[in-house]
PDB file of N, CA and C in Angstrom:
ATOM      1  N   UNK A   1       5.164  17.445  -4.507  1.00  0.00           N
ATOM      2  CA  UNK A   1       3.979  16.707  -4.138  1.00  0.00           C
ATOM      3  C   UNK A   1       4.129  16.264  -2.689  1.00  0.00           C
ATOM      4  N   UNK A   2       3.089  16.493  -1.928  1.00  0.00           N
ATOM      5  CA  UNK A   2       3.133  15.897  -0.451  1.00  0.00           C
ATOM      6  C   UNK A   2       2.691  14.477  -0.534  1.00  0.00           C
ATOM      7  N   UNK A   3       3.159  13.428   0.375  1.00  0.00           N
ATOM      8  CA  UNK A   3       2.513  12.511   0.663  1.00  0.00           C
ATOM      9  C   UNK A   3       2.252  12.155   1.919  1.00  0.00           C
ATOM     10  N   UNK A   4       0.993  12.025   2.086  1.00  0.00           N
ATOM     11  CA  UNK A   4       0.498  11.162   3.659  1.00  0.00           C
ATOM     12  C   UNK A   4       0.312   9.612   3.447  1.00  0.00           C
ATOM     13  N   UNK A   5       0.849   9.036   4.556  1.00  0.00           N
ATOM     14  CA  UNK A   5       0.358   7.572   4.139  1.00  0.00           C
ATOM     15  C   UNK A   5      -0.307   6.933   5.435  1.00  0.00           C
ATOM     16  N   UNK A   6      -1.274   6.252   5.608  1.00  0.00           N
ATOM     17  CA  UNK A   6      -1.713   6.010   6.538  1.00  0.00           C
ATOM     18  C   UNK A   6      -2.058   4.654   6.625  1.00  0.00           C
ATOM     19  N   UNK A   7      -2.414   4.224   7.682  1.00  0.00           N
ATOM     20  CA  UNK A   7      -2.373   2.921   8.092  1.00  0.00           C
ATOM     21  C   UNK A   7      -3.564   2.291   8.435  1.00  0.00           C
ATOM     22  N   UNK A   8      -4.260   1.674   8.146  1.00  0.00           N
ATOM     23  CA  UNK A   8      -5.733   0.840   8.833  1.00  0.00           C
ATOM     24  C   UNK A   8      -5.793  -0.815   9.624  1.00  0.00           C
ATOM     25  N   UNK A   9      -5.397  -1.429  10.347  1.00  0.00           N
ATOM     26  CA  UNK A   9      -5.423  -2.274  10.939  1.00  0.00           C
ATOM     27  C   UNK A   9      -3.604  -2.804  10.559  1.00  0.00           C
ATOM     28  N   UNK A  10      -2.988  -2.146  10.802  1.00  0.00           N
ATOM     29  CA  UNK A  10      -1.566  -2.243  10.453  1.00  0.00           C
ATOM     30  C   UNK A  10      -0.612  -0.714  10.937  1.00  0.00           C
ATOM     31  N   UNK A  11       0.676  -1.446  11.176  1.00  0.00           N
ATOM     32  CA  UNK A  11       0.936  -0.118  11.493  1.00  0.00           C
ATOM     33  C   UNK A  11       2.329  -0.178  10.163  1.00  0.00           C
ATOM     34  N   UNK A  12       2.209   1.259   9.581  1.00  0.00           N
ATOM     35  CA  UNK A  12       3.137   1.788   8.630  1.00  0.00           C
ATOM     36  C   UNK A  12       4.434   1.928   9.307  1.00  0.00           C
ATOM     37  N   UNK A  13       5.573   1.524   8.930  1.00  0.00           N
ATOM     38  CA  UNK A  13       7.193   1.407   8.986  1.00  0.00           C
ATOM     39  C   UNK A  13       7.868   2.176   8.419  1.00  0.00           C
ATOM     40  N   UNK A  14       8.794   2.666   8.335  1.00  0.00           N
ATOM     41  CA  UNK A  14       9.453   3.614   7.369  1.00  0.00           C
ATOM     42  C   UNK A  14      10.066   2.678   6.265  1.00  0.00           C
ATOM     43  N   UNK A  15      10.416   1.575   6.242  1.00  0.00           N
ATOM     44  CA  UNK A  15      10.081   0.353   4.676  1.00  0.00           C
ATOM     45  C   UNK A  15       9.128   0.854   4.127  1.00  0.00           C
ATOM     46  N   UNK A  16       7.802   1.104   4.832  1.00  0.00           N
ATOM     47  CA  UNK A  16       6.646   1.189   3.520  1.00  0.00           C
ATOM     48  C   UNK A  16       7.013   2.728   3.143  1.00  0.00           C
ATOM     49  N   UNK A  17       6.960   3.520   4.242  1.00  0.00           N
ATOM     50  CA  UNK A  17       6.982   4.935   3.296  1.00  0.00           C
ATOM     51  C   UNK A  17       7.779   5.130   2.542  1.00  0.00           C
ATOM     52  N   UNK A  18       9.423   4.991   2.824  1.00  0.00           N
ATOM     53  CA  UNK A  18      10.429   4.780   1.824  1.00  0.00           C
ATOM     54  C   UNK A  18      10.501   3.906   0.363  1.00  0.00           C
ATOM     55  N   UNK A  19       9.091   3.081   0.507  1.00  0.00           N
ATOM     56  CA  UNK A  19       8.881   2.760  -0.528  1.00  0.00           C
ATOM     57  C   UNK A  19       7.568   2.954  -1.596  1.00  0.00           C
ATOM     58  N   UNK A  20       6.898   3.950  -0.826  1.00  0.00           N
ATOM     59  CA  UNK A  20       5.533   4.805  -1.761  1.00  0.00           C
ATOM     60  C   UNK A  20       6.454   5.703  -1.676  1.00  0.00           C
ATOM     61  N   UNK A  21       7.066   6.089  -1.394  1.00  0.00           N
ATOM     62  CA  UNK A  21       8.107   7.376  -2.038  1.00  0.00           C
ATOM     63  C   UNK A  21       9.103   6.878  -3.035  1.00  0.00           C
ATOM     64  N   UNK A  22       9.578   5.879  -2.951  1.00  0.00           N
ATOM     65  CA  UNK A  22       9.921   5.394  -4.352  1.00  0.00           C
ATOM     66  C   UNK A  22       9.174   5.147  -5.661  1.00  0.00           C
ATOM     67  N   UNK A  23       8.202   4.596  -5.511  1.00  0.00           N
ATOM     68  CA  UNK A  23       7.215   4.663  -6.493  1.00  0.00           C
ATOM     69  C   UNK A  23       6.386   5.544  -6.934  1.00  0.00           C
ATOM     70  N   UNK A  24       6.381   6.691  -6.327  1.00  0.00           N
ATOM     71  CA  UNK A  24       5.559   8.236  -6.642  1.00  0.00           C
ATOM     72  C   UNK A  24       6.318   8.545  -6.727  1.00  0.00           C
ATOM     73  N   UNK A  25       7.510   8.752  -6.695  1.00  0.00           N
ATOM     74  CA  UNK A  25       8.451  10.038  -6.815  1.00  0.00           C
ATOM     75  C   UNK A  25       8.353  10.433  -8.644  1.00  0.00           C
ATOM     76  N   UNK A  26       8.089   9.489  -9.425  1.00  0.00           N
ATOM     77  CA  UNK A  26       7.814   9.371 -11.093  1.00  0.00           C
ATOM     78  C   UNK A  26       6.962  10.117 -10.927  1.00  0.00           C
ATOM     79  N   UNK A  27       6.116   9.970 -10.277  1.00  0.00           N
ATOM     80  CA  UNK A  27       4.665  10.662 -10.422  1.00  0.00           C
ATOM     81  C   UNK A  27       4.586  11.968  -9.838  1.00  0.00           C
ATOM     82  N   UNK A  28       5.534  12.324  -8.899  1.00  0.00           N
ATOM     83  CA  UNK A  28       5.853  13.291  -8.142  1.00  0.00           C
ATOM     84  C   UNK A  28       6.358  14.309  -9.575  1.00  0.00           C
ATOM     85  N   UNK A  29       6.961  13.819 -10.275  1.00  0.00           N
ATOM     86  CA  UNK A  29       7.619  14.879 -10.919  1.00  0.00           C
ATOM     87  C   UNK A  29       6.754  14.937 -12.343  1.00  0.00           C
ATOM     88  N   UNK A  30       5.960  14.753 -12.644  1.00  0.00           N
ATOM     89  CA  UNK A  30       4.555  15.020 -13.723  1.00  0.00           C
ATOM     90  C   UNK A  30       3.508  16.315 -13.256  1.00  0.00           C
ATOM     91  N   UNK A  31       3.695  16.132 -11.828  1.00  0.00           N
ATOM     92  CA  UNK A  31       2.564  16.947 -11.016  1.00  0.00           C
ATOM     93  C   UNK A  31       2.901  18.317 -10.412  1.00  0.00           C
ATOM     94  N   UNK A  32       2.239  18.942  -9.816  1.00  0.00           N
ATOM     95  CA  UNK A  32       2.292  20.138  -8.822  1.00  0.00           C
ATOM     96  C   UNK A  32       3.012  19.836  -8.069  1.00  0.00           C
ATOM     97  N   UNK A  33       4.629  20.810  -7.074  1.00  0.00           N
ATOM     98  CA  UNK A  33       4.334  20.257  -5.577  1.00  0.00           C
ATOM     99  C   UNK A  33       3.311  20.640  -5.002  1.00  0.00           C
ATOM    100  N   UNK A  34       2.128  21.308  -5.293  1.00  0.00           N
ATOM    101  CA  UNK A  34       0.662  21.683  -4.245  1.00  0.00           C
ATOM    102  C   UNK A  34       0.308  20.234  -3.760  1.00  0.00           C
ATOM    103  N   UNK A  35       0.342  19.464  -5.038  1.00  0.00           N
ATOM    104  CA  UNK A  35      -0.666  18.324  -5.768  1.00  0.00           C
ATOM    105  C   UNK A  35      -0.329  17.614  -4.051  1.00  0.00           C
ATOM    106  N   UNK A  36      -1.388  16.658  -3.289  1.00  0.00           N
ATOM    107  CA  UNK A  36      -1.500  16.159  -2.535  1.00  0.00           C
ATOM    108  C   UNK A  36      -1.834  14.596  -2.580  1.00  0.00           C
ATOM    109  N   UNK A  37      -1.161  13.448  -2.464  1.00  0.00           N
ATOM    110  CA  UNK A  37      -1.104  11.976  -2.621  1.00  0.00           C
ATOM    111  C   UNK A  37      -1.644  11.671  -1.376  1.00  0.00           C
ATOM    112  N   UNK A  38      -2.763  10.694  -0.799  1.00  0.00           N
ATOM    113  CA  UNK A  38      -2.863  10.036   0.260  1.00  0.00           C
ATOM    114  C   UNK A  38      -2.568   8.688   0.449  1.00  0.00           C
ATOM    115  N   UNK A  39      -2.305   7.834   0.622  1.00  0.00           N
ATOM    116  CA  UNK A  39      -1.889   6.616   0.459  1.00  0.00           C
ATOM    117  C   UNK A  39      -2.382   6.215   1.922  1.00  0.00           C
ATOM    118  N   UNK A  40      -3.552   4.550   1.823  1.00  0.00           N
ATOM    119  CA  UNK A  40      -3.864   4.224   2.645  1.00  0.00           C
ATOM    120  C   UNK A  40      -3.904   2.931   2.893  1.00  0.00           C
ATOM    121  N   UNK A  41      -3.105   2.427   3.730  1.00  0.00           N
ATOM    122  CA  UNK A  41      -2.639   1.298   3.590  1.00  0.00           C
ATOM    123  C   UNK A  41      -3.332  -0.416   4.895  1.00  0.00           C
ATOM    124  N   UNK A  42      -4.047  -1.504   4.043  1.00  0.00           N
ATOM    125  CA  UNK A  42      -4.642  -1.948   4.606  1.00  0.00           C
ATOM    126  C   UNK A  42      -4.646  -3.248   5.104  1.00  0.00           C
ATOM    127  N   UNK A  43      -4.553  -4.024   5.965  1.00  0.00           N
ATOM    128  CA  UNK A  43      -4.441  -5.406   6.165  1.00  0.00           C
ATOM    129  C   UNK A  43      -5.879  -5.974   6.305  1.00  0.00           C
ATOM    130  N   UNK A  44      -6.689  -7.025   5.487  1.00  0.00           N
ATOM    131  CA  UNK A  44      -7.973  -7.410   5.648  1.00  0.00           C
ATOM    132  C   UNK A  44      -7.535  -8.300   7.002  1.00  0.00           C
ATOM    133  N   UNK A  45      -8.929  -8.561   8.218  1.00  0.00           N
ATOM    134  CA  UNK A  45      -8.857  -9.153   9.166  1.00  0.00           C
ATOM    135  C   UNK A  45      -9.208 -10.337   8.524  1.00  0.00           C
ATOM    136  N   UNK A  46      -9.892 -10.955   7.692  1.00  0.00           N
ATOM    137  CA  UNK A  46     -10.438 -11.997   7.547  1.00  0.00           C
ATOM    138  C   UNK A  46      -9.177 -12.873   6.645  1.00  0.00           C
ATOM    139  N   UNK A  47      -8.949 -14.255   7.608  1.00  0.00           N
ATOM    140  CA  UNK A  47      -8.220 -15.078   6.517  1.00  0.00           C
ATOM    141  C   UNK A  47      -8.406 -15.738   5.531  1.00  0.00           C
ATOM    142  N   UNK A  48      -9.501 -16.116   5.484  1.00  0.00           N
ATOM    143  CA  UNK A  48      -9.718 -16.746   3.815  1.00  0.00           C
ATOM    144  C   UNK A  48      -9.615 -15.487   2.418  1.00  0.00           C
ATOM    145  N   UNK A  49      -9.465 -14.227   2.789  1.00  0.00           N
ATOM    146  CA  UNK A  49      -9.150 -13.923   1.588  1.00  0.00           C
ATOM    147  C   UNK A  49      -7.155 -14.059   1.298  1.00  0.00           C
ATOM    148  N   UNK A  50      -7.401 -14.327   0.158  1.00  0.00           N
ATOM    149  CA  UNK A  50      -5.983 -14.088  -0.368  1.00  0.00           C
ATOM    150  C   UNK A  50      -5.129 -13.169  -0.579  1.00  0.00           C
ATOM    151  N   UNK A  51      -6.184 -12.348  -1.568  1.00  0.00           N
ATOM    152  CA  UNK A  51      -5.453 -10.809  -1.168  1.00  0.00           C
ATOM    153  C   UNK A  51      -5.591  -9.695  -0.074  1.00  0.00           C
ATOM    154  N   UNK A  52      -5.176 -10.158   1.121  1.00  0.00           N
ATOM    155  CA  UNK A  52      -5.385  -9.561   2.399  1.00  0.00           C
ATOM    156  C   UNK A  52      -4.992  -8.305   2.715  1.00  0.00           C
ATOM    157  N   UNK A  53      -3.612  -7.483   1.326  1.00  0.00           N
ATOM    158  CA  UNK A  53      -3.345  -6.486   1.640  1.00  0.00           C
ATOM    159  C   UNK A  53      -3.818  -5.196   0.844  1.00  0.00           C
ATOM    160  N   UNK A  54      -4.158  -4.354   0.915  1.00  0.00           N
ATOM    161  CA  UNK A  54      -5.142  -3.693   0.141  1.00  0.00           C
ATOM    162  C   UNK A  54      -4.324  -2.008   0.308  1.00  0.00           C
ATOM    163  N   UNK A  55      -3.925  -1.735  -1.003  1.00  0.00           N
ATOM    164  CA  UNK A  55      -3.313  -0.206  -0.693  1.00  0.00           C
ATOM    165  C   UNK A  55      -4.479   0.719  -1.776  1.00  0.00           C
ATOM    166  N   UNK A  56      -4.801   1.672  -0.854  1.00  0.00           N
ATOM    167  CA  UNK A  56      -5.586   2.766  -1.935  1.00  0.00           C
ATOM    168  C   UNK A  56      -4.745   4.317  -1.881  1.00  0.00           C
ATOM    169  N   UNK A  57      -5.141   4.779  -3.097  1.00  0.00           N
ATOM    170  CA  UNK A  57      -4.502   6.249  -3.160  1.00  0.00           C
ATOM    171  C   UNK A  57      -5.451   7.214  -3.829  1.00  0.00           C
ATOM    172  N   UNK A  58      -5.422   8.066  -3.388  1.00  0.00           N
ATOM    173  CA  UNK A  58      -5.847   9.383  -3.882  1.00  0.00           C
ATOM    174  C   UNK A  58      -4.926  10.309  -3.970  1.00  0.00           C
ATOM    175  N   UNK A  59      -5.020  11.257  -5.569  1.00  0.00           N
ATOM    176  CA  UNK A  59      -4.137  12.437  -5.907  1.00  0.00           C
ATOM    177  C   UNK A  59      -5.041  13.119  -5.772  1.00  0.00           C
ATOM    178  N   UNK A  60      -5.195  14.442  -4.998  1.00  0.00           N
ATOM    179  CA  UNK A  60      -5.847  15.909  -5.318  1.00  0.00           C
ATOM    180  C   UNK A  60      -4.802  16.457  -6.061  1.00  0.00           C
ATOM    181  N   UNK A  61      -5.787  16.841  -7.205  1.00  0.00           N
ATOM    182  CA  UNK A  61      -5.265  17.536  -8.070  1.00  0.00           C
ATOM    183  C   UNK A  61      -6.000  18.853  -8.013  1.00  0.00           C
ATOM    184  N   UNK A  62      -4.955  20.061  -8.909  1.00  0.00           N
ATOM    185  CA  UNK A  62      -5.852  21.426  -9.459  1.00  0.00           C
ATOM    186  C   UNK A  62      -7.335  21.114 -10.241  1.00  0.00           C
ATOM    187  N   UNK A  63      -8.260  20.585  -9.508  1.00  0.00           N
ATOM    188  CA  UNK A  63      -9.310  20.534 -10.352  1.00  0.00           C
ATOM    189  C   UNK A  63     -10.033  19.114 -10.985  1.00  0.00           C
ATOM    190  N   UNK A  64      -9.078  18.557 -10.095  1.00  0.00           N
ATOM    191  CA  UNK A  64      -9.442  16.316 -10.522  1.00  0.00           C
ATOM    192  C   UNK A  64      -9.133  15.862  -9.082  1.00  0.00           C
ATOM    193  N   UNK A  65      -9.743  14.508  -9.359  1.00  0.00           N
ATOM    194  CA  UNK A  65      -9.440  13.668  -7.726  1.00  0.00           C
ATOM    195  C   UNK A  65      -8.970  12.519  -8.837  1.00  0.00           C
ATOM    196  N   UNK A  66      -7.847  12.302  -8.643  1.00  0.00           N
ATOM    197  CA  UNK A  66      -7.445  10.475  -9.074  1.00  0.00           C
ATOM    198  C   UNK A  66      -7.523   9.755  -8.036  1.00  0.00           C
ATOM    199  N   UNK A  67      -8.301   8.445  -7.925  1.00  0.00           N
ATOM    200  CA  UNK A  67      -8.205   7.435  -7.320  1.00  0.00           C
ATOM    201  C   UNK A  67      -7.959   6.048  -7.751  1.00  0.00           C
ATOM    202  N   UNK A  68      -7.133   5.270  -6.828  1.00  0.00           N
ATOM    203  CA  UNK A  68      -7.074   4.027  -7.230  1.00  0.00           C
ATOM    204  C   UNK A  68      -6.709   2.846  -6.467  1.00  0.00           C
ATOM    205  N   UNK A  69      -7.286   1.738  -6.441  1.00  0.00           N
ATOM    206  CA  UNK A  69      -6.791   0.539  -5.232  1.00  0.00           C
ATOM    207  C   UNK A  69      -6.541  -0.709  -5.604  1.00  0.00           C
ATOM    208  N   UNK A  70      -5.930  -1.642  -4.810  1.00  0.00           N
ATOM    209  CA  UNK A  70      -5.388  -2.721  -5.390  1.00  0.00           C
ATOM    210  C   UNK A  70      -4.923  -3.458  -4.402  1.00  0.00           C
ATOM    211  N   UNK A  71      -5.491  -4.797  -4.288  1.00  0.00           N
ATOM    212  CA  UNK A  71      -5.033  -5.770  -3.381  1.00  0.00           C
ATOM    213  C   UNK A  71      -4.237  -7.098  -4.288  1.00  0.00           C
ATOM    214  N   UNK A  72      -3.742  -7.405  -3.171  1.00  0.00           N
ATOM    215  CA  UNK A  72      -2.691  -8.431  -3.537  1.00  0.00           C
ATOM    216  C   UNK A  72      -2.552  -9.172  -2.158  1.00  0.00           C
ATOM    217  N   UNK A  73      -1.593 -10.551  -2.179  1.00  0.00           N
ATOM    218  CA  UNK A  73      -1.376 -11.324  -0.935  1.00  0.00           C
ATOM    219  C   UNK A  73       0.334 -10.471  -0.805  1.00  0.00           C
ATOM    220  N   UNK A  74       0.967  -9.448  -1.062  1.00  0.00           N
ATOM    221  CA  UNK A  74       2.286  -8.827  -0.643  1.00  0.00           C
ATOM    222  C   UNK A  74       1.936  -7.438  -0.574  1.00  0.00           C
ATOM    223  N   UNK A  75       2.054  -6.351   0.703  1.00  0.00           N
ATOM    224  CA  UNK A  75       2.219  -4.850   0.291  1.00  0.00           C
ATOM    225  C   UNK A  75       2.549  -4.314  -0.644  1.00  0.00           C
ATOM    226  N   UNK A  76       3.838  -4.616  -0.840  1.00  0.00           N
ATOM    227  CA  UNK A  76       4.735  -4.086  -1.884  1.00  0.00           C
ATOM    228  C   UNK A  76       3.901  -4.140  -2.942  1.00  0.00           C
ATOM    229  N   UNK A  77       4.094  -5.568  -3.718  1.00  0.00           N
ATOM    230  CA  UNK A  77       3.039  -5.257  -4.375  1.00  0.00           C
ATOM    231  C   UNK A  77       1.785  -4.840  -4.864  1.00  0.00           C
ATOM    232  N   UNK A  78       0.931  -4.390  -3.908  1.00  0.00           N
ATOM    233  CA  UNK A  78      -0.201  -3.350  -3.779  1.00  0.00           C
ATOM    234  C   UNK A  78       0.299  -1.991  -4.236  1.00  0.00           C
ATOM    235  N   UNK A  79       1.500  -2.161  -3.249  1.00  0.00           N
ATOM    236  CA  UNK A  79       1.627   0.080  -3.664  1.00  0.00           C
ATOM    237  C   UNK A  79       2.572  -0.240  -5.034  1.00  0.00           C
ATOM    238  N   UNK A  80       3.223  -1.117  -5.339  1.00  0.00           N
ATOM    239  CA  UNK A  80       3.918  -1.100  -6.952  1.00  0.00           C
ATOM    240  C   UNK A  80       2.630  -0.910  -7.992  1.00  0.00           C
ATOM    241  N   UNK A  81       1.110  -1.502  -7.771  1.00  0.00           N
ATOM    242  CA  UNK A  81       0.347  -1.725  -8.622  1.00  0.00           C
ATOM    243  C   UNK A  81      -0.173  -0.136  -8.712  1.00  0.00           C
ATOM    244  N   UNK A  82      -0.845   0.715  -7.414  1.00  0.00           N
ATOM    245  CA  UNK A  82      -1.252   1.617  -7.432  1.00  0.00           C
ATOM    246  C   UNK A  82      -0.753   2.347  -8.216  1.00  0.00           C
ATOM    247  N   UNK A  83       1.127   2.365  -7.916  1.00  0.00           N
ATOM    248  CA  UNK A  83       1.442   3.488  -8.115  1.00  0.00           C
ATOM    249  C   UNK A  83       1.488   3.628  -9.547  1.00  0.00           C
ATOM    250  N   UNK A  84       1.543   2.444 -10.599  1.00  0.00           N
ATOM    251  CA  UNK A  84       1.004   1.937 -11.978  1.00  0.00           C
ATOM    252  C   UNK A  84      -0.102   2.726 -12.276  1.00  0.00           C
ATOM    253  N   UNK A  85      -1.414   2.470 -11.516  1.00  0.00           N
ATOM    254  CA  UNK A  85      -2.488   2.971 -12.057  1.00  0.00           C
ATOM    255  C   UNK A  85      -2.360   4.396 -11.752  1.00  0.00           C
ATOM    256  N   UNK A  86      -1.877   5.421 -10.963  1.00  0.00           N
ATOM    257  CA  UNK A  86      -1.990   6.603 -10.569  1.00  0.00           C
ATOM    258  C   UNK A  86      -1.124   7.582 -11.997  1.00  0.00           C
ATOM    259  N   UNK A  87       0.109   6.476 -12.022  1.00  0.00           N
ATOM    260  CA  UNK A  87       1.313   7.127 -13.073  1.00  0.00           C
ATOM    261  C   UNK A  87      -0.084   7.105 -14.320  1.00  0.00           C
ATOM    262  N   UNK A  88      -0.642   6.135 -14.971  1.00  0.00           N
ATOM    263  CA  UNK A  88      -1.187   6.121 -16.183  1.00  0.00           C
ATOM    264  C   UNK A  88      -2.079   6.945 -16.126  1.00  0.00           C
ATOM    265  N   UNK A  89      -2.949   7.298 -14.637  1.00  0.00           N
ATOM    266  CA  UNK A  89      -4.344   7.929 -14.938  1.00  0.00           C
ATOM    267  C   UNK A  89      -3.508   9.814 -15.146  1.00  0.00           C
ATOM    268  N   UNK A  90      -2.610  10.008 -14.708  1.00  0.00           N
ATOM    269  CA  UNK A  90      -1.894  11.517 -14.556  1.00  0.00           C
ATOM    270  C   UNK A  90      -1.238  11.845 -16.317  1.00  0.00           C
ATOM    271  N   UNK A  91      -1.382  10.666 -16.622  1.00  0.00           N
ATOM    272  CA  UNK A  91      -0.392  10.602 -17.826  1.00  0.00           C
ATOM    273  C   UNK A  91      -1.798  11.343 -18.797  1.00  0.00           C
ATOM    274  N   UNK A  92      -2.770  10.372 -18.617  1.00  0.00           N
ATOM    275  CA  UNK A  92      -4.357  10.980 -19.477  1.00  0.00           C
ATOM    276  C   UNK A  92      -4.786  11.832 -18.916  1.00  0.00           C
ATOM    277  N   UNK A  93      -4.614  12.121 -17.848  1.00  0.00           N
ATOM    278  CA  UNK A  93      -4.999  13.727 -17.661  1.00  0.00           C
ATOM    279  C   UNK A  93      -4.210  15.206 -17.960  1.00  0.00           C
ATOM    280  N   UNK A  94      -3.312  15.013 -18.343  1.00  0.00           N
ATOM    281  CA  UNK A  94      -1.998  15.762 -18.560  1.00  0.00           C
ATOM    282  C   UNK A  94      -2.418  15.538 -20.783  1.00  0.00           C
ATOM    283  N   UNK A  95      -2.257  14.695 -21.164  1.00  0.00           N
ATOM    284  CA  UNK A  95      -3.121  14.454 -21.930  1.00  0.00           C
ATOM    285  C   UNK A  95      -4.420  15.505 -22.508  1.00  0.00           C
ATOM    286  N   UNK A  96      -5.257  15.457 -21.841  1.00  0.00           N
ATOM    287  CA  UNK A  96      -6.699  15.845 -21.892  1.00  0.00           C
ATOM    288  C   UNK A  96      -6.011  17.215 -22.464  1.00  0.00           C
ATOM    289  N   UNK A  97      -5.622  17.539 -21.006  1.00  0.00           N
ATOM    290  CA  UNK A  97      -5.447  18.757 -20.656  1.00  0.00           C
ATOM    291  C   UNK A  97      -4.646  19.883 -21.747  1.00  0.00           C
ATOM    292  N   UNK A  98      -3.946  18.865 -22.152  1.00  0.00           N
ATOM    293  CA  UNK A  98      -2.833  19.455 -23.572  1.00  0.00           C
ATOM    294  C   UNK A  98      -3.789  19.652 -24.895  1.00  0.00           C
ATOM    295  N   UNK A  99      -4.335  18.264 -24.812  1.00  0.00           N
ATOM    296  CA  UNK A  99      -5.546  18.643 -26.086  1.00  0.00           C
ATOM    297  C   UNK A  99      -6.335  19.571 -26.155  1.00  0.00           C
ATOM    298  N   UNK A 100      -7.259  19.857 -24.536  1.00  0.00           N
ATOM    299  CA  UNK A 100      -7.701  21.507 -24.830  1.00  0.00           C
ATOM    300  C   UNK A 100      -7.162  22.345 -24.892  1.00  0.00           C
ATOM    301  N   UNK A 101      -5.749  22.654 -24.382  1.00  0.00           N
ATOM    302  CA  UNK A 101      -5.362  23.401 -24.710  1.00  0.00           C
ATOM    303  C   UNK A 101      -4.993  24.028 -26.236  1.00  0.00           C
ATOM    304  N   UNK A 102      -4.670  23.266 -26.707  1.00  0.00           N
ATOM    305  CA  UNK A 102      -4.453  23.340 -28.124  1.00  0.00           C
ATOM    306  C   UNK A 102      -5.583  23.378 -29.331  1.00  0.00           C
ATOM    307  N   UNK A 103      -6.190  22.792 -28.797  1.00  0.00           N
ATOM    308  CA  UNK A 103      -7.688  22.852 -29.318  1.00  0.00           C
ATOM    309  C   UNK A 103      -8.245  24.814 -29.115  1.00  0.00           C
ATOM    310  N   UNK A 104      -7.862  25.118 -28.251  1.00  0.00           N
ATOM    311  CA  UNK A 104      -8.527  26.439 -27.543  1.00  0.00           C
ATOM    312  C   UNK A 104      -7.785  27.477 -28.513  1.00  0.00           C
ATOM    313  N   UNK A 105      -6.597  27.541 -28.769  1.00  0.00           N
ATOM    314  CA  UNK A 105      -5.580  27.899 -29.475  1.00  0.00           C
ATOM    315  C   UNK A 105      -6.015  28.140 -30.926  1.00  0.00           C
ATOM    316  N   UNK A 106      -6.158  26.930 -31.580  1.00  0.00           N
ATOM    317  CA  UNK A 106      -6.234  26.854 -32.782  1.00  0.00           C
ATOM    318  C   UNK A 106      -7.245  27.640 -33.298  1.00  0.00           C
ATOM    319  N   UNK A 107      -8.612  27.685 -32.382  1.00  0.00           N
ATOM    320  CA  UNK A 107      -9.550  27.775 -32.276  1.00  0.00           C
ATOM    321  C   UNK A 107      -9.589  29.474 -32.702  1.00  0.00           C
ATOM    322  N   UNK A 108      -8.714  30.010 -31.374  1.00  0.00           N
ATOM    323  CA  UNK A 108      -8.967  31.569 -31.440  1.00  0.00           C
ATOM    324  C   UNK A 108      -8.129  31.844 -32.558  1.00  0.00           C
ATOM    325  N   UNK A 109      -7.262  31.491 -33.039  1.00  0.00           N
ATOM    326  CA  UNK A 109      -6.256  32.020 -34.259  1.00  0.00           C
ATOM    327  C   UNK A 109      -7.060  31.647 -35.624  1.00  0.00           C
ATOM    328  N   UNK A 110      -8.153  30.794 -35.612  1.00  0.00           N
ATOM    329  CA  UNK A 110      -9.213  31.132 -36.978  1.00  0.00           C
ATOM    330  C   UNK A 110     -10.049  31.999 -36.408  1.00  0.00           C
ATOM    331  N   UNK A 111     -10.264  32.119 -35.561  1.00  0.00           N
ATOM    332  CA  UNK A 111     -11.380  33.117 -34.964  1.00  0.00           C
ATOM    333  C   UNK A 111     -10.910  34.438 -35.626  1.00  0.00           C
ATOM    334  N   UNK A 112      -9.341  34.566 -35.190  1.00  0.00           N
ATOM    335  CA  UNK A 112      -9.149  35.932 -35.928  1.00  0.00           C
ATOM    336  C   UNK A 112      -8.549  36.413 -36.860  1.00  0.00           C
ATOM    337  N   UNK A 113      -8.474  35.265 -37.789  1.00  0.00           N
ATOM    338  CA  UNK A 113      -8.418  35.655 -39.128  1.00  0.00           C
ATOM    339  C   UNK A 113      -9.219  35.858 -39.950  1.00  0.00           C
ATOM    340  N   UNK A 114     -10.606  34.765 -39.174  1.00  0.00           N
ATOM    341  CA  UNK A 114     -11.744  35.571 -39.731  1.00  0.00           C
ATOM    342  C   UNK A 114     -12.369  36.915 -39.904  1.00  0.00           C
ATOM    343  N   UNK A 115     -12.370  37.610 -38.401  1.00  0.00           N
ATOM    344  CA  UNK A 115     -12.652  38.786 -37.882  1.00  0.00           C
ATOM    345  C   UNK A 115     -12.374  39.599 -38.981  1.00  0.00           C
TER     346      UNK A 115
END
């Protein structure tokens, strides 16, 4: 799996990447290496919000887009949360994907016993 991570009113450190690569790397190994992660990482300008840091991600997948975002008042914890929601949404799509398959299966093997 590739990852890009990018930065929006902040600049990215090799702390942060070394650490969305810790937390995808789980997810890294469920997926394609084609499969493509973006990770975009955000500091709100305005101070009255609390959760000022805001990480979003997108997986391109063979045939799906996962997305997901999550603010918090710590980075870390933004990309720990993402990388939560990205692991679960890959988990139900991997999922799906097994069920049709098997579904498709079953399907043609009465098909041809009928025949």
């Amino acid at each position: 799996m590739r990852i890009e991570v990018k930065g929006r009113h902040m600049e990215v450190t090799d702390d942060l990447r070394e650490a969305v690569a810790k937390r995808f790397a789980r997810v890294g190994r469920q997926v394609s290496e084609h499969a493509q992660l973006e990770i975009e990482l955000s500091e709100e300008q305005n101070p009255s919000i609390p959760d000022r840091y805001v990480a979003s991600a997108t997986l391109h997948l063979k045939g799906v887009t996962l997305r997901a975002q999550e603010a918090s008042p710590e980075m870390l914890h933004s990309i720990h949360e993402i990388a939560e929601d990205v692991r679960r949404q890959v988990k139900r799509h991997r999922e799906l994907r097994r069920k049709r398959s098997r579904t498709r299966r079953l399907v043609a093997r009465y098909r041809g016993r009928e025949a």
